[in-house]
C-alpha atoms as a PDB file:
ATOM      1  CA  UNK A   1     289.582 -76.054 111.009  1.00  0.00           C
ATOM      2  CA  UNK A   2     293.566 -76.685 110.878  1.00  0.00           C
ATOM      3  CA  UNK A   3     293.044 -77.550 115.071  1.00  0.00           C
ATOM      4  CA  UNK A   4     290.331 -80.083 113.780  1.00  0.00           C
ATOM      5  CA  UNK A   5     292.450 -81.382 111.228  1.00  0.00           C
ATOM      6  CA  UNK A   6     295.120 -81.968 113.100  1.00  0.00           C
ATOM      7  CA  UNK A   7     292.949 -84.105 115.781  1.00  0.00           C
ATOM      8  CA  UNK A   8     291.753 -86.566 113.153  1.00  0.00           C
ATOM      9  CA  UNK A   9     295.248 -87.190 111.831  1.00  0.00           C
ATOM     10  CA  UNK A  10     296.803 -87.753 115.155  1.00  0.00           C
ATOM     11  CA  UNK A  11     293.584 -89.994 115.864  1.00  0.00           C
ATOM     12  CA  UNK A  12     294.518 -91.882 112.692  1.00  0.00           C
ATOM     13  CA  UNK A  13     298.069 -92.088 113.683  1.00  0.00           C
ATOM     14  CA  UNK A  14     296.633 -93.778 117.134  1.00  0.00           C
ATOM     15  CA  UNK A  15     294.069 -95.929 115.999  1.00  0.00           C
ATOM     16  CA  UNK A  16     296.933 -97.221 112.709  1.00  0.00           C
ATOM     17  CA  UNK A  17     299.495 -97.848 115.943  1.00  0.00           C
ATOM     18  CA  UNK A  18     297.191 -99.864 118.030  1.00  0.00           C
ATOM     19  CA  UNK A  19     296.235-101.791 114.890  1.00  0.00           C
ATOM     20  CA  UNK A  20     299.396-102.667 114.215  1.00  0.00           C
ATOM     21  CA  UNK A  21     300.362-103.662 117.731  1.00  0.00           C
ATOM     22  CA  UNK A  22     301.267-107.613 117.763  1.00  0.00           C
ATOM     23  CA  UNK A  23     298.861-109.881 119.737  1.00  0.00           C
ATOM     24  CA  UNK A  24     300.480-111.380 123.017  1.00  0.00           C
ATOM     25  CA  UNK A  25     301.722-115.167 122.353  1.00  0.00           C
ATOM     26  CA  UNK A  26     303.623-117.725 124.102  1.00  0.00           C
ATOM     27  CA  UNK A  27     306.731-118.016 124.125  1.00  0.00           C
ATOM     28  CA  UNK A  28     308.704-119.648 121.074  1.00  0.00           C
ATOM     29  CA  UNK A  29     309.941-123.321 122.416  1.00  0.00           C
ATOM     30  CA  UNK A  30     308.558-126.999 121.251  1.00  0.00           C
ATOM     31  CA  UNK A  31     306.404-129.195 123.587  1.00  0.00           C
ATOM     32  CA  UNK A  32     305.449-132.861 123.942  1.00  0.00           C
ATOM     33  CA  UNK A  33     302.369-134.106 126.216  1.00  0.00           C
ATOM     34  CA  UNK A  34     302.826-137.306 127.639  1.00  0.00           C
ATOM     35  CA  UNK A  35     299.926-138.999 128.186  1.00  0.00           C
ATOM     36  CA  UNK A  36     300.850-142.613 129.750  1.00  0.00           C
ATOM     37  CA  UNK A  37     300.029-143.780 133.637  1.00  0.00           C
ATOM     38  CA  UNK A  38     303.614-143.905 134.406  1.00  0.00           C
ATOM     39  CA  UNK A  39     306.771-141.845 134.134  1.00  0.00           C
ATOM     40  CA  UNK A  40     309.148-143.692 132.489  1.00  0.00           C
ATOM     41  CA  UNK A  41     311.467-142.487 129.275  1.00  0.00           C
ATOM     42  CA  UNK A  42     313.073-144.910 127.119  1.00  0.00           C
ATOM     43  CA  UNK A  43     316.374-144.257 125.296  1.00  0.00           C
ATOM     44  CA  UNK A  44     314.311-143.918 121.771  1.00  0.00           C
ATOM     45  CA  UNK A  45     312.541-140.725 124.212  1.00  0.00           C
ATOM     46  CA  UNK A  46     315.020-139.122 125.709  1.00  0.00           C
ATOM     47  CA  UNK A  47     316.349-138.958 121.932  1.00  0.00           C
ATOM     48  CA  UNK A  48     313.816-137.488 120.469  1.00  0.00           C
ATOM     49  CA  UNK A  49     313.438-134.853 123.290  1.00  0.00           C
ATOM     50  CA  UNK A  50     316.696-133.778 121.995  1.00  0.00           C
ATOM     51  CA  UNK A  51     316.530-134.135 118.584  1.00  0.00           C
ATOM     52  CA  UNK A  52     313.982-131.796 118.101  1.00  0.00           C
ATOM     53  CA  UNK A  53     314.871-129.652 121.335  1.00  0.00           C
ATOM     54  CA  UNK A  54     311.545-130.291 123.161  1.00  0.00           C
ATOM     55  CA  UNK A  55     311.729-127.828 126.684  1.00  0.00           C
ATOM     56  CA  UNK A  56     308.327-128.725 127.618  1.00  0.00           C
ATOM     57  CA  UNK A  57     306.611-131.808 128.777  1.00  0.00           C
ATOM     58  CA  UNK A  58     303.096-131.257 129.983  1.00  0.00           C
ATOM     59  CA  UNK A  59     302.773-134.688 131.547  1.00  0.00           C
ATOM     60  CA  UNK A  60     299.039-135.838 132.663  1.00  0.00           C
ATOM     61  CA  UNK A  61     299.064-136.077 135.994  1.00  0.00           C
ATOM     62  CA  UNK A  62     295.623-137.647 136.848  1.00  0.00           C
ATOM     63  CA  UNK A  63     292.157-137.036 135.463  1.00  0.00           C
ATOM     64  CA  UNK A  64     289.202-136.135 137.065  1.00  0.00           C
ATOM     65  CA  UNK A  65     285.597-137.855 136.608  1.00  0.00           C
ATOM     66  CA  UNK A  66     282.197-139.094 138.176  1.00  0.00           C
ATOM     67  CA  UNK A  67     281.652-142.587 138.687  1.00  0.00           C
ATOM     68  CA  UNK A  68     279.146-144.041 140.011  1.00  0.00           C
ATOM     69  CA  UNK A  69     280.141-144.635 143.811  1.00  0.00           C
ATOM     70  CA  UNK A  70     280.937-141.009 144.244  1.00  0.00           C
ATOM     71  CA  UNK A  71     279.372-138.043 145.674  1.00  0.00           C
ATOM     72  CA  UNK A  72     281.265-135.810 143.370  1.00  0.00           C
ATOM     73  CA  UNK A  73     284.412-135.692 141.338  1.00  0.00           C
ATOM     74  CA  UNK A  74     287.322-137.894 141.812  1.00  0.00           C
ATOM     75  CA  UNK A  75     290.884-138.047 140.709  1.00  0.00           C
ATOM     76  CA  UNK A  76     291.623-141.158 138.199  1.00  0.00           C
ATOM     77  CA  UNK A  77     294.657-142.859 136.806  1.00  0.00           C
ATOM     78  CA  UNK A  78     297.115-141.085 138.665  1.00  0.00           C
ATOM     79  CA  UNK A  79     300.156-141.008 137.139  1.00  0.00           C
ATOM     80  CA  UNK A  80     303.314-142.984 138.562  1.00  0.00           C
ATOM     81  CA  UNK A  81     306.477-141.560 138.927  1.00  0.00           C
ATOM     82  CA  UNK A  82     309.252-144.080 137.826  1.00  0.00           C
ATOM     83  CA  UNK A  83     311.362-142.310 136.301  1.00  0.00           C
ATOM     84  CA  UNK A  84     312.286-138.573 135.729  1.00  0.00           C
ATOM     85  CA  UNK A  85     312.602-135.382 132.810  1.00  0.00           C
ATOM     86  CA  UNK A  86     316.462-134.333 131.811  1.00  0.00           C
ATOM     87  CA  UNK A  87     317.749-131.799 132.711  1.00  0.00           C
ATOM     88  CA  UNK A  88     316.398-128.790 131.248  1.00  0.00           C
ATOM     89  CA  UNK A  89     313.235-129.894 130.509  1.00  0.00           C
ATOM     90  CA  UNK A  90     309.985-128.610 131.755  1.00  0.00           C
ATOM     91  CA  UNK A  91     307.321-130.720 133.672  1.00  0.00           C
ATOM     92  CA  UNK A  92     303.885-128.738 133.207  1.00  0.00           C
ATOM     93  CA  UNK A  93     301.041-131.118 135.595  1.00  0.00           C
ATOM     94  CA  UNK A  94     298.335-131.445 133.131  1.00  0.00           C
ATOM     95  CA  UNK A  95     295.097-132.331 134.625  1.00  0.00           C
ATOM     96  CA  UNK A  96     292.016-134.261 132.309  1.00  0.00           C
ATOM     97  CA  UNK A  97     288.245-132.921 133.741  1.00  0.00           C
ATOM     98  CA  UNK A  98     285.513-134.516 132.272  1.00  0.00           C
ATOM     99  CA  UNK A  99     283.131-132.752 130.926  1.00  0.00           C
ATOM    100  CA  UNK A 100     280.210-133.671 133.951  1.00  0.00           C
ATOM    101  CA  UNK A 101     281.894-132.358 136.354  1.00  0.00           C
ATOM    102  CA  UNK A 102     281.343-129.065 134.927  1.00  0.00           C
ATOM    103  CA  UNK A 103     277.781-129.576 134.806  1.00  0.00           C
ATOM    104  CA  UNK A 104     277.264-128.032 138.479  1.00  0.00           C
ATOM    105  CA  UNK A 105     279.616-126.542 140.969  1.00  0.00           C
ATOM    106  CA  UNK A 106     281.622-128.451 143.379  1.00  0.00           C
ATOM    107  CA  UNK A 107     282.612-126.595 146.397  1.00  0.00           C
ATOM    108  CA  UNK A 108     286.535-126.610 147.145  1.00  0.00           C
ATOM    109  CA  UNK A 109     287.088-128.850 144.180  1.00  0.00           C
ATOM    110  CA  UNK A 110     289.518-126.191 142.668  1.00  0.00           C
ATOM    111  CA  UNK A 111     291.135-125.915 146.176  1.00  0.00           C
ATOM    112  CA  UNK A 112     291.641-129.820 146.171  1.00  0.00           C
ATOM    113  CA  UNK A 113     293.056-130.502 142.851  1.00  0.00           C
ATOM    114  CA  UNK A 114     295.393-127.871 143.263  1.00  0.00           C
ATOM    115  CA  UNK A 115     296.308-129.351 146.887  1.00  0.00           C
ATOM    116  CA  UNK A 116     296.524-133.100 145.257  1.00  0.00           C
ATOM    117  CA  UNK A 117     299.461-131.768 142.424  1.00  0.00           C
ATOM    118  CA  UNK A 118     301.254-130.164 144.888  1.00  0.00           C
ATOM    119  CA  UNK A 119     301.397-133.138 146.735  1.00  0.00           C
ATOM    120  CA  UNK A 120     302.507-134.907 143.814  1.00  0.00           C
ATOM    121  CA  UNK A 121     305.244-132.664 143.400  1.00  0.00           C
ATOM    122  CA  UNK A 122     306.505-132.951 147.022  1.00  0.00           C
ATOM    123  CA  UNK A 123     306.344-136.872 147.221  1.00  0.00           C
ATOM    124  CA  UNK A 124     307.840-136.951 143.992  1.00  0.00           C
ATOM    125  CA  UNK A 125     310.937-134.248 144.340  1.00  0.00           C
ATOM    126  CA  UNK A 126     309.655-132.143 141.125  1.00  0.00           C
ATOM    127  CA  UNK A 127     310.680-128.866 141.915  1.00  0.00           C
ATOM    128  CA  UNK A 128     310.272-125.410 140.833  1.00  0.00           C
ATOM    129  CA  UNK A 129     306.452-125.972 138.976  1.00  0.00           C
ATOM    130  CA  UNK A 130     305.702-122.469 137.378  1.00  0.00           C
ATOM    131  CA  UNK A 131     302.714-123.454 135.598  1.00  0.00           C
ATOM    132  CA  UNK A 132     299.710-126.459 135.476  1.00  0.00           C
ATOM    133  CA  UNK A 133     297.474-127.163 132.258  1.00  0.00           C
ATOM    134  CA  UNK A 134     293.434-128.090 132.735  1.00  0.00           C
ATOM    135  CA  UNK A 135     292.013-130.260 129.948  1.00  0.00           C
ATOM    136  CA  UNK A 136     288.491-130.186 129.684  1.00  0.00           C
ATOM    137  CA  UNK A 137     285.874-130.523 126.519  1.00  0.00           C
ATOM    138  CA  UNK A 138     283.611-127.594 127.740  1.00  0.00           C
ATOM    139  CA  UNK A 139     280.651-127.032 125.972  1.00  0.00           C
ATOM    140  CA  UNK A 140     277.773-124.191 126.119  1.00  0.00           C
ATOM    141  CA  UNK A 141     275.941-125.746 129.008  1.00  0.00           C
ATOM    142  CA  UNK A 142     279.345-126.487 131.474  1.00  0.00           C
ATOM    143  CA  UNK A 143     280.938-123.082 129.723  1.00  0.00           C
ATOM    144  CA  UNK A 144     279.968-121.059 132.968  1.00  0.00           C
ATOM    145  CA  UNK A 145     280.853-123.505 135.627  1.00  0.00           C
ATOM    146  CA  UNK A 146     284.236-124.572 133.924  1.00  0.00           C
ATOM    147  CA  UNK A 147     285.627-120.575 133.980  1.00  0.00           C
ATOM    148  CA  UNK A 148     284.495-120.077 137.359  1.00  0.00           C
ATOM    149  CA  UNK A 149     286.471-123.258 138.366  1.00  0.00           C
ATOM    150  CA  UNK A 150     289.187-121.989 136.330  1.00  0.00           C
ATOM    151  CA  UNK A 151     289.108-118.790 138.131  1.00  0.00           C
ATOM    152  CA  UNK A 152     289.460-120.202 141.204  1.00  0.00           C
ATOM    153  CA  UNK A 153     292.209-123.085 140.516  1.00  0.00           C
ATOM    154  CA  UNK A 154     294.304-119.724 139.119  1.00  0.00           C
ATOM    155  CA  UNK A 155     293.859-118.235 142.634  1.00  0.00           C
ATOM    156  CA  UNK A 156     294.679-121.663 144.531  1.00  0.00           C
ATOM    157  CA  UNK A 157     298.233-122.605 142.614  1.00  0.00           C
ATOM    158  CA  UNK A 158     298.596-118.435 142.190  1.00  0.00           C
ATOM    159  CA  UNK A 159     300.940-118.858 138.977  1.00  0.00           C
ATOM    160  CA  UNK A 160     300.854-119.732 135.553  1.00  0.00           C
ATOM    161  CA  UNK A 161     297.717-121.661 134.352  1.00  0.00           C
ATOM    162  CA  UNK A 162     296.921-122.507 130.652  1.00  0.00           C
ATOM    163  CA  UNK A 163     294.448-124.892 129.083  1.00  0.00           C
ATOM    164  CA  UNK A 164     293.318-126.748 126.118  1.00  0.00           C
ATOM    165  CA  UNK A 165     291.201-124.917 123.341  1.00  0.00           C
ATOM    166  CA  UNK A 166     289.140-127.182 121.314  1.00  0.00           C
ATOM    167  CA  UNK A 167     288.415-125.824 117.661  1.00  0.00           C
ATOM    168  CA  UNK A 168     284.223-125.593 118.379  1.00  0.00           C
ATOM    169  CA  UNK A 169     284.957-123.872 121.552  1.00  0.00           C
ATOM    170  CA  UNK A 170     286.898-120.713 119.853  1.00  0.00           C
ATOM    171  CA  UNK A 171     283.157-119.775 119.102  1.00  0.00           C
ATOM    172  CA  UNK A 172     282.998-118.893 122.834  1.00  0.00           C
ATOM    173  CA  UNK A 173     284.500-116.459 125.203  1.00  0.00           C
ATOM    174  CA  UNK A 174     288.115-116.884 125.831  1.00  0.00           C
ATOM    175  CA  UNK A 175     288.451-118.845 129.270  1.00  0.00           C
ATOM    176  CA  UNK A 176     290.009-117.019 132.470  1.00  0.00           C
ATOM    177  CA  UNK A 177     293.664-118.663 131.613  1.00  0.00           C
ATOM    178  CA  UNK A 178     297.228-117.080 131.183  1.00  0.00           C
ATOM    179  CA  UNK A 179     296.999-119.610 127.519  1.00  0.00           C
ATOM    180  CA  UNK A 180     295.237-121.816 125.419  1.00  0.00           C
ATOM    181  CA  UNK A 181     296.590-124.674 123.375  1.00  0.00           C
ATOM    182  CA  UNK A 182     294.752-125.303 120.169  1.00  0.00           C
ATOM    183  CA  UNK A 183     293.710-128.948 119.931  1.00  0.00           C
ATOM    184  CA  UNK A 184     294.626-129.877 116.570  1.00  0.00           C
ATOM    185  CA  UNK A 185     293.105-133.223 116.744  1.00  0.00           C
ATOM    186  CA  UNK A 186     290.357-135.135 117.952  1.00  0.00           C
ATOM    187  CA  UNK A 187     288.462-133.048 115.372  1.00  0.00           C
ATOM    188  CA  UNK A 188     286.048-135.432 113.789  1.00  0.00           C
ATOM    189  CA  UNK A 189     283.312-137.313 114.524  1.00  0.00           C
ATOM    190  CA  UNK A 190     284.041-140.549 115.135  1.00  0.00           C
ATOM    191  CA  UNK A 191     280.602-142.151 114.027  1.00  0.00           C
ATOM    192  CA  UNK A 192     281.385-140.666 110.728  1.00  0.00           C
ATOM    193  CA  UNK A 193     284.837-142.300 110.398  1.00  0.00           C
ATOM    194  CA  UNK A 194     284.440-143.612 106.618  1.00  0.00           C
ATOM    195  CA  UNK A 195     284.080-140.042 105.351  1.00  0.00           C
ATOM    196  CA  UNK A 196     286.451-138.616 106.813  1.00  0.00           C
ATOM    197  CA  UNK A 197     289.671-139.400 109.466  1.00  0.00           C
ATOM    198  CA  UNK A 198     288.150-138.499 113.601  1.00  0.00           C
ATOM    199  CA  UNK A 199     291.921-137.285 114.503  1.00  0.00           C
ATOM    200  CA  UNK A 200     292.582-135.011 111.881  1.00  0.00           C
ATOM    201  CA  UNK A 201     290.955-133.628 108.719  1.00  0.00           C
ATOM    202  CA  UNK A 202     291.620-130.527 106.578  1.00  0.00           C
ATOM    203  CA  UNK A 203     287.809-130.091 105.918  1.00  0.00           C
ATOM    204  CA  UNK A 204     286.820-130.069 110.017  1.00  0.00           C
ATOM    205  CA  UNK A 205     289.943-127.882 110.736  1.00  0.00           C
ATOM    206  CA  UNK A 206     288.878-125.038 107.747  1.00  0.00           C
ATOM    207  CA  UNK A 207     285.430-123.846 109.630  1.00  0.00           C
ATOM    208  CA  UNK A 208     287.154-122.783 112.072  1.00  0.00           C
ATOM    209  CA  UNK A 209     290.343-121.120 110.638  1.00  0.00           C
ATOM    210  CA  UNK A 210     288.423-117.553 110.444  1.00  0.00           C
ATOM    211  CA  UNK A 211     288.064-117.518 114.025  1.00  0.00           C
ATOM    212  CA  UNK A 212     291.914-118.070 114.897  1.00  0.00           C
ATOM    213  CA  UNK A 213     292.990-114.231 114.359  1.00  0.00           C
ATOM    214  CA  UNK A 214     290.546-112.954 116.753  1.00  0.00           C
ATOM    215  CA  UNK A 215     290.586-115.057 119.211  1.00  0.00           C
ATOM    216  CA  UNK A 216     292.174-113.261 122.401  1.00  0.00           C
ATOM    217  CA  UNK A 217     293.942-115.921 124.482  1.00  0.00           C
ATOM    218  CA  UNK A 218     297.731-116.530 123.220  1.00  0.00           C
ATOM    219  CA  UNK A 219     297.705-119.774 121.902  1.00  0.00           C
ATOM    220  CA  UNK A 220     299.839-122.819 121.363  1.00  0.00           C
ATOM    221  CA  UNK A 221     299.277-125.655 118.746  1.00  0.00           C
ATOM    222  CA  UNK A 222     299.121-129.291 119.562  1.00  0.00           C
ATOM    223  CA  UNK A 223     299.500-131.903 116.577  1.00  0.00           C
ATOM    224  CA  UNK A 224     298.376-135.570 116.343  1.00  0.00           C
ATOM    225  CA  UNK A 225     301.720-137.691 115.658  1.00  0.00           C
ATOM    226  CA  UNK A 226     299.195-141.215 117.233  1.00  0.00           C
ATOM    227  CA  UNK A 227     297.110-143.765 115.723  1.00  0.00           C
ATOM    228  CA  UNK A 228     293.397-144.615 117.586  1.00  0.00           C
ATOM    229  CA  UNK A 229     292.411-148.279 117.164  1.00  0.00           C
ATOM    230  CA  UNK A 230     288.713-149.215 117.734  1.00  0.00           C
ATOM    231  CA  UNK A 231     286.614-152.114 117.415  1.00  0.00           C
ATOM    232  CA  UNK A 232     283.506-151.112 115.193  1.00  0.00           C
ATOM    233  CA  UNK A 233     280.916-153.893 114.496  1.00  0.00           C
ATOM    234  CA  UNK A 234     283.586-156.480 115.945  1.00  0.00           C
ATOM    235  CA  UNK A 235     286.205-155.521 113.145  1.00  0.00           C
ATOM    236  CA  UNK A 236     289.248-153.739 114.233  1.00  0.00           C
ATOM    237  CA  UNK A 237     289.668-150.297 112.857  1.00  0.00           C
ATOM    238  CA  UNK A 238     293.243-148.374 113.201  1.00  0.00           C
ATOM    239  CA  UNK A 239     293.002-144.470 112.780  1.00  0.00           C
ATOM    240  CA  UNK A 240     296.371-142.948 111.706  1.00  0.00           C
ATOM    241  CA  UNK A 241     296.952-139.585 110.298  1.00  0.00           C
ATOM    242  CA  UNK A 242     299.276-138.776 107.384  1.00  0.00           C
ATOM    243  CA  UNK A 243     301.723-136.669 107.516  1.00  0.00           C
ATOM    244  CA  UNK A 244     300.662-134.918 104.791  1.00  0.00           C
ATOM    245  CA  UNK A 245     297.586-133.618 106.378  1.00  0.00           C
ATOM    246  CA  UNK A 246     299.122-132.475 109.292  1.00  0.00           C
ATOM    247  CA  UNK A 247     301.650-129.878 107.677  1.00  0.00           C
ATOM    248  CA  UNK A 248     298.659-128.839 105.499  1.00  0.00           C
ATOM    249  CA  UNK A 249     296.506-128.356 108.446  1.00  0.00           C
ATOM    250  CA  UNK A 250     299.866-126.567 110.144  1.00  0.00           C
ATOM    251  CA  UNK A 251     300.335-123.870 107.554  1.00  0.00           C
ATOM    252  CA  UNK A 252     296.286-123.314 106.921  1.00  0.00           C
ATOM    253  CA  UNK A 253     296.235-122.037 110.425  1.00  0.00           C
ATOM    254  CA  UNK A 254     299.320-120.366 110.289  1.00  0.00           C
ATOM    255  CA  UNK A 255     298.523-118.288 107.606  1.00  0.00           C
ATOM    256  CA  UNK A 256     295.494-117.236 109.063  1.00  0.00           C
ATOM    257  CA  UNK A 257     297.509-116.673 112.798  1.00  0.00           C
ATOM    258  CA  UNK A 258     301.373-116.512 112.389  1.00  0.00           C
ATOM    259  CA  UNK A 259     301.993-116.782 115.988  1.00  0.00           C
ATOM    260  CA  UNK A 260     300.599-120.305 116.200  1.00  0.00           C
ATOM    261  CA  UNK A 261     304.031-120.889 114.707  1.00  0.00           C
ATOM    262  CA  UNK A 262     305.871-119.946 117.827  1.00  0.00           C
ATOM    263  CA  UNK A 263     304.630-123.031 120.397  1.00  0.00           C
ATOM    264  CA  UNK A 264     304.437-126.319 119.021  1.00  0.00           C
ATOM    265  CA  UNK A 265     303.405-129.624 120.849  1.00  0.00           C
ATOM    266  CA  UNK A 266     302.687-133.080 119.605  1.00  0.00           C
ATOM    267  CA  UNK A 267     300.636-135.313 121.359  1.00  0.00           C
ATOM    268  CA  UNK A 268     301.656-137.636 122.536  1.00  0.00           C
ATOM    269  CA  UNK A 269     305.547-138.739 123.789  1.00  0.00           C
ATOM    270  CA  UNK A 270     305.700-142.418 122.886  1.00  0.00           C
ATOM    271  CA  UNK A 271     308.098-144.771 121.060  1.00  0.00           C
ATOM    272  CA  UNK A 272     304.971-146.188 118.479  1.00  0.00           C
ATOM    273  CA  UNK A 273     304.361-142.873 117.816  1.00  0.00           C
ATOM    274  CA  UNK A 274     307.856-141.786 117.407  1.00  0.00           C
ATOM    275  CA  UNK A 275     308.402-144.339 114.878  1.00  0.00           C
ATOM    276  CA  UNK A 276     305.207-143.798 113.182  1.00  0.00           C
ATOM    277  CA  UNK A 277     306.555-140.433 111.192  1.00  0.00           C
ATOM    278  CA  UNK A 278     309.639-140.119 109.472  1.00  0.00           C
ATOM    279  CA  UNK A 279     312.527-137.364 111.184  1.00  0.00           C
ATOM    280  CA  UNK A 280     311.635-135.069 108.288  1.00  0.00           C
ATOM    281  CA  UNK A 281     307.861-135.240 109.453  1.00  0.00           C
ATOM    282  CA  UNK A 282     308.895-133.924 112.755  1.00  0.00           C
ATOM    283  CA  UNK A 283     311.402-131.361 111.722  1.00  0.00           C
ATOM    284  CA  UNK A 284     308.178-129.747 109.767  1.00  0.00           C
ATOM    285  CA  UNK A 285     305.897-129.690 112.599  1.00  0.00           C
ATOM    286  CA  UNK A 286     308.273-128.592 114.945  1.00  0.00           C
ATOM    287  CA  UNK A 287     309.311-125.863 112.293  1.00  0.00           C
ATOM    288  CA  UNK A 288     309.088-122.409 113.600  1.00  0.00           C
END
């Protein structure tokens, strides 16, 4: 009886330890994405890159889609290199795939895009590249396809891959990637923009929140800090997001997952958007 005792305690004792044991997250540093057609930082950026002691820079490097002329997917918008990071600063290649490519497999497509960065990186002297970023809104139906690409872009660049999370995908496995970074935006539905604000809203955010601790991937948080202008019955509608919402959508999902506290990133590096928030705005995203 003491023998059996003894087993349950010291299976307490393990099962208290590996309860206890803190989830895997990224590394603490702030991040910006940069989401323009060219490379080119102005004085106003290369400020505010060192203001708030931004390392990271994942910097779209083309997107991938289907038009109409092509057999299969093909590489948009390629970014232009006119200029370059300082020193010290991380360039991650951040690739956009639409969601319809995902709808059926493409042979070597993973091979390609992998082949197409690196040749972006040679022409374009960006050296040591330890990690890429794929950007896709998967859903149910291109959930299968999309890992299996993932799988095999991970064994074509052979280092560090990460990629976006959407909030309605943390519903779904975890995808095959080394990280995920929380899309904090774009959470709305745009039809339904007099109820509520498409970029950011407290009430499409808190759904979600009781997923966050769960979910396995580490995981990074991306904030909105830019405004989304549309034409809607030919009157001209500008989206912003106020900065009060954002810190109240930042500490509702740290609360429920401290670690999202450790890798921040806004989207997106631009002087509009720079000027659009005051410095104290920043300093509280950025907060760690």
């Amino acid at each position: 009886m003491k023998r059996l005792k003894h087993i349950c305690i010291g299976l307490l004792l393990i099962l208290s330890a590996i309860g206890c044991t803190q989830r895997e997250e990224p590394a603490e540093g702030n991040a910006v994405y940069y989401w323009r057609t060219d490379l080119r930082l102005d004085s106003t950026e290369r400020a505010f890159l060192n203001q708030y002691h931004i390392r990271k820079v994942y910097c779209r490097y083309f997107d991938v889609v289907i038009n109409d002329t092509a057999t299969g997917p093909v590489p948009n918008a390629t970014l232009s290199f006119s200029d370059s990071l300082p020193a010290g600063v991380e360039i991650i290649p951040t690739i956009y795939i639409t969601e319809n490519c995902m709808h059926k497999p493409h042979q070597q497509l993973a091979e390609r895009l992998v082949q197409r960065i690196r040749q972006m990186n040679e022409t374009n002297d960006m050296e040591d590249i330890r990690e890429i970023q794929i950007d896709c809104d998967y859903t149910a139906r291109s959930m299968k396809t999309y890992y299996q690409f993932l799988r095999e872009v991970k064994e074509a660049w052979g280092q560090r891959l990460s990629t976006t999370i959407r909030l309605h995908q943390l519903s779904m496995p975890a995808p095959p990637a080394d990280e995920g970074v929380l899309m904090l935006y774009n959470t709305g539905d745009p039809r339904k923009f007099e109820e509520r604000n498409p970029i950011l809203d407290m009430r499409d955010v808190a759904p979600y929140l009781k997923r966050l601790d769960d979910y396995p991937l580490p995981l990074a948080a991306a904030y909105p800090v830019y405004s989304w202008l549309r034409i809607i019955d030919g009157v001209h509608i500008e989206h912003t997001v106020e900065a009060e919402e954002i810190i109240k959508v930042k500490h509702a999902v740290e609360k429920e997952r401290e670690g999202l506290k450790r890798s921040i990133i806004t989207y997106h590096l631009d002087v509009e958007n720079i000027n659009r928030y005051k410095p104290e705005t920043y300093e509280e995203i950025y907060h760690h």
